[in-house]
N, C-alpha and C. Protein backbone atom coordinates (compact mmCIF):
# COMPACT_ATOMS: atom_id res chain seq x y z
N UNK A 1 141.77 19.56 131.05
CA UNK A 1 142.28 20.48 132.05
C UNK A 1 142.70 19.69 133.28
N UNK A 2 143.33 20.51 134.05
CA UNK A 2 144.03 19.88 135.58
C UNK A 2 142.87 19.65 136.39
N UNK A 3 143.33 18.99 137.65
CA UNK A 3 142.06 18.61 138.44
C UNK A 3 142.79 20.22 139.44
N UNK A 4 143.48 20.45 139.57
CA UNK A 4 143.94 21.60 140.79
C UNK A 4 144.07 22.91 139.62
N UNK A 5 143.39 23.31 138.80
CA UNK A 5 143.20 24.37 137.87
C UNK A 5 142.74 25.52 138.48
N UNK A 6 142.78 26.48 138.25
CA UNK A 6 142.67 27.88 138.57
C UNK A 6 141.10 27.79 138.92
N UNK A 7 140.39 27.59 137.68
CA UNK A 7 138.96 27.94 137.41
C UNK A 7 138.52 26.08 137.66
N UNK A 8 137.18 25.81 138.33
CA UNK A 8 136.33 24.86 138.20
C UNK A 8 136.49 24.27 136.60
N UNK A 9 136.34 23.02 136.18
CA UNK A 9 135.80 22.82 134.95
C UNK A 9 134.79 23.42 134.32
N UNK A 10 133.91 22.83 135.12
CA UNK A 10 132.46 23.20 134.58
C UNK A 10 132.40 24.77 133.93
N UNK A 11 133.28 25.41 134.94
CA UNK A 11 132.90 26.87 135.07
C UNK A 11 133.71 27.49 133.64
N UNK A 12 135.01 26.65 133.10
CA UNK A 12 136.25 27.26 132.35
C UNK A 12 135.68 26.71 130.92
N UNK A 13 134.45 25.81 130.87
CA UNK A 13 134.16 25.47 129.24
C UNK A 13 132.98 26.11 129.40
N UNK A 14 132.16 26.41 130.31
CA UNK A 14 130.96 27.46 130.17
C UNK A 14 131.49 28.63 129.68
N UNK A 15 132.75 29.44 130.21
CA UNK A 15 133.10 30.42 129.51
C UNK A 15 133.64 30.36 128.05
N UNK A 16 134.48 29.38 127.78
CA UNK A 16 134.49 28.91 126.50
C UNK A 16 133.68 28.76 125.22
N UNK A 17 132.46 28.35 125.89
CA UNK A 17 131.16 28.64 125.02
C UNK A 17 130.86 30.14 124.99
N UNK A 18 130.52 30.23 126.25
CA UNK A 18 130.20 31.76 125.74
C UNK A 18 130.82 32.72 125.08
N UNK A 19 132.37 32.42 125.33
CA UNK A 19 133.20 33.61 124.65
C UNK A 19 132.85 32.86 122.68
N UNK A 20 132.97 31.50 122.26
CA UNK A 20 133.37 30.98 120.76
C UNK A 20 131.35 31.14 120.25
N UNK A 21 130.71 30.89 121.11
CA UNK A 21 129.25 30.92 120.66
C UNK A 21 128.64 32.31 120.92
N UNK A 22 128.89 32.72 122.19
CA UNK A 22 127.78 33.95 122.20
C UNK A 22 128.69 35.38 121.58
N UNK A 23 129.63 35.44 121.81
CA UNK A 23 130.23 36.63 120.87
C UNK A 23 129.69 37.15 119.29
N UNK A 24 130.28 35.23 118.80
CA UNK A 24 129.59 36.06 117.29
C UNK A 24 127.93 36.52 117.15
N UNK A 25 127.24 35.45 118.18
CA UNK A 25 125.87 35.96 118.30
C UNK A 25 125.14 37.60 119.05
N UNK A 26 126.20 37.96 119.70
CA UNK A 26 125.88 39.44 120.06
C UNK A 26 126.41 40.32 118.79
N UNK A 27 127.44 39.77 118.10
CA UNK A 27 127.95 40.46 117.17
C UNK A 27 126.45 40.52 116.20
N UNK A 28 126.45 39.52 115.23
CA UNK A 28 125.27 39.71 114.65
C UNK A 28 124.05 40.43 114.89
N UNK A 29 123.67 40.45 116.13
CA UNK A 29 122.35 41.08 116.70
C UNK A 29 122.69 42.53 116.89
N UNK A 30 123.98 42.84 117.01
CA UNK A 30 124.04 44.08 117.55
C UNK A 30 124.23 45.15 115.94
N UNK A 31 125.46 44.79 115.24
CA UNK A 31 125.51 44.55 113.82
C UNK A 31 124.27 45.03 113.52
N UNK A 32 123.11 44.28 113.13
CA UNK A 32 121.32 44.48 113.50
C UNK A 32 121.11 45.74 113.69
N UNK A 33 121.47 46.20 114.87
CA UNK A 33 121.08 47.30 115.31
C UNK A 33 121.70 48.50 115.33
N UNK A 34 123.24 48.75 115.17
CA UNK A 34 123.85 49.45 114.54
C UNK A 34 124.91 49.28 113.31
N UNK A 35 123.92 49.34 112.41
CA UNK A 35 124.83 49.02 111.27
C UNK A 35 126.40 50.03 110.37
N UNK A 36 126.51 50.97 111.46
CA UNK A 36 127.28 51.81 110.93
C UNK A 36 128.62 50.94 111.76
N UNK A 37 128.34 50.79 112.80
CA UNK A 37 129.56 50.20 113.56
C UNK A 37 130.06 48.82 113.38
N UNK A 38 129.60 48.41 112.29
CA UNK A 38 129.28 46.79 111.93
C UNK A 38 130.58 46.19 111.86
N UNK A 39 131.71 46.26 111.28
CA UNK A 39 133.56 46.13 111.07
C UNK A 39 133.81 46.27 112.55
N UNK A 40 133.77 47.22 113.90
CA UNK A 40 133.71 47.62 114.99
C UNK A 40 133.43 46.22 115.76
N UNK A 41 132.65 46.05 115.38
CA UNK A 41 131.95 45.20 116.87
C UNK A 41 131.64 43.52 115.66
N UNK A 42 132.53 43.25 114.95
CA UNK A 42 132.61 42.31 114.41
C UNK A 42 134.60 41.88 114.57
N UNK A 43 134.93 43.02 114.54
CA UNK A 43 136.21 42.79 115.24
C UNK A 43 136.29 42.47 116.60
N UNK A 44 135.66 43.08 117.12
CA UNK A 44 135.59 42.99 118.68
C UNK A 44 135.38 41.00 119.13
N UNK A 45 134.39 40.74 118.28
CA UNK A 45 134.12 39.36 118.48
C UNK A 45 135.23 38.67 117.68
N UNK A 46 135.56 38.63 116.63
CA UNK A 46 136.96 38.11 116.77
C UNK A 46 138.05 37.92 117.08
N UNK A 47 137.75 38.84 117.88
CA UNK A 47 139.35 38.95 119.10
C UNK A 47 138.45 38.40 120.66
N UNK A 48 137.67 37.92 120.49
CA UNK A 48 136.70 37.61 121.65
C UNK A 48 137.22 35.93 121.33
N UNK A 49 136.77 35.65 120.22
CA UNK A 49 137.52 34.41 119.75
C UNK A 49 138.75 34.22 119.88
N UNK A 50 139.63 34.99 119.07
CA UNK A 50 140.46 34.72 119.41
C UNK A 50 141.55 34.75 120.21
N UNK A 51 140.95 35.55 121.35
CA UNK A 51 141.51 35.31 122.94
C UNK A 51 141.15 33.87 124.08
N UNK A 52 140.17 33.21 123.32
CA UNK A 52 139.40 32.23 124.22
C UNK A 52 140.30 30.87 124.67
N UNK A 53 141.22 30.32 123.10
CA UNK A 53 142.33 29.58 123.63
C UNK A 53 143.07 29.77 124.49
N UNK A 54 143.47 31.02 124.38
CA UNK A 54 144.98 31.61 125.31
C UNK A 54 144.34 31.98 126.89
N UNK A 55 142.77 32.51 126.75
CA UNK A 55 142.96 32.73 128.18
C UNK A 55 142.07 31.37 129.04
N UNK A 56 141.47 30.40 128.17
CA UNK A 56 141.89 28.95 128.81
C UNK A 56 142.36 28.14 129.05
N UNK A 57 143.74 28.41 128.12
CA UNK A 57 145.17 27.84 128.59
C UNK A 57 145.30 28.41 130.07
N UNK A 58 145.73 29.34 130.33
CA UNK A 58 146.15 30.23 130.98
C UNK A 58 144.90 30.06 132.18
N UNK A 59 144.06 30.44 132.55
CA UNK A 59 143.46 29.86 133.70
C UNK A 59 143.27 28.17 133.82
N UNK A 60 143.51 27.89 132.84
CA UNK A 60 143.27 26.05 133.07
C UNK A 60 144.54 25.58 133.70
N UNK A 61 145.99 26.50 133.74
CA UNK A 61 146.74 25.26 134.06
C UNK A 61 147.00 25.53 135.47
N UNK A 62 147.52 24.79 136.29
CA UNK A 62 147.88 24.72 137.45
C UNK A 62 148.47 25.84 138.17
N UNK A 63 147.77 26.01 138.86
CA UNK A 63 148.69 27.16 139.95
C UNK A 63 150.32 26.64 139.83
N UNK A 64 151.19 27.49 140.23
CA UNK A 64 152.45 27.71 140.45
C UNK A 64 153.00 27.50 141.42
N UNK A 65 153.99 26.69 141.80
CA UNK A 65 154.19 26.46 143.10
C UNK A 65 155.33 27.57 143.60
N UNK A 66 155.29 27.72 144.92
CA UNK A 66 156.15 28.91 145.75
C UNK A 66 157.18 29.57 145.09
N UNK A 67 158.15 28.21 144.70
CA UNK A 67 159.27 28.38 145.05
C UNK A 67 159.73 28.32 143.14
N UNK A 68 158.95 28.49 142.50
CA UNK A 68 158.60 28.42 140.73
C UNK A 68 158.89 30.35 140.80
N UNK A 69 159.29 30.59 139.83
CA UNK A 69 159.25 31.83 138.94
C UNK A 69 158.39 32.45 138.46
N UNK A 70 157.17 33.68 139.07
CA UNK A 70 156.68 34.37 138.88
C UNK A 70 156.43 35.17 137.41
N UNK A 71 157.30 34.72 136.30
CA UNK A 71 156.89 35.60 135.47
C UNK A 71 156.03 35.49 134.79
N UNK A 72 155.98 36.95 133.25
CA UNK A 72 154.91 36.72 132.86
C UNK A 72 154.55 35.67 132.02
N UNK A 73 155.79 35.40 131.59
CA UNK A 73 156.00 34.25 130.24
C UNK A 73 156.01 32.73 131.01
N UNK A 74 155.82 32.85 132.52
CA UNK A 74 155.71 30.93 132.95
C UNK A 74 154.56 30.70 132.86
N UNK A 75 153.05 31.34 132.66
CA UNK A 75 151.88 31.21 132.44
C UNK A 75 151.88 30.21 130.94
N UNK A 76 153.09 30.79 130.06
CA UNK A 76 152.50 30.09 128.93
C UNK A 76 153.57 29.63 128.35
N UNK A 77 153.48 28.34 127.93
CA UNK A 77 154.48 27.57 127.67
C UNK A 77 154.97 27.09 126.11
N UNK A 78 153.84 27.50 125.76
CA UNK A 78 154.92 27.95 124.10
C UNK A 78 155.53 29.30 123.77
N UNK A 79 156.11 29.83 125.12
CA UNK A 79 156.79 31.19 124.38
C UNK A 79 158.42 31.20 125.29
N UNK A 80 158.17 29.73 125.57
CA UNK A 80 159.62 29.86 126.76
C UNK A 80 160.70 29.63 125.68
């Protein structure tokens, strides 16, 4: 990541963990406890996953400077 990044380091792979490690682990436990909703909240954590790249791309890279283009698509740079 950048040294002038949105989010702290420390702070942007702590969430990283938590979103790729503790998701599937609430999934399971919860799963546990309601087993009717089990597909529900096993999806939920895979889209917990698999949002975790994109939204640490996306807070990891550098602020935008002034006089740069506001949109939604300059956040991410494989869709230009």
């Amino acid at each position: 990541m950048h040294d002038d990044s949105i989010l702290p380091i420390e702070f942007a792979v702590s969430l990283g963990l938590l979103c790729n490690i503790g998701a599937p682990l609430l999934a399971f436990w919860m799963a546990g406890k309601l087993p009717r909703l089990r597909l529900w909240i096993h999806s939920a954590a895979f889209l917990a996953i698999l949002a975790s790249p994109l939204t640490a791309m996306m807070l990891g890279l550098p602020d935008l400077l002034p006089e740069e283009d506001d949109n939604p698509s300059a956040r991410l740079p494989f869709c230009r």
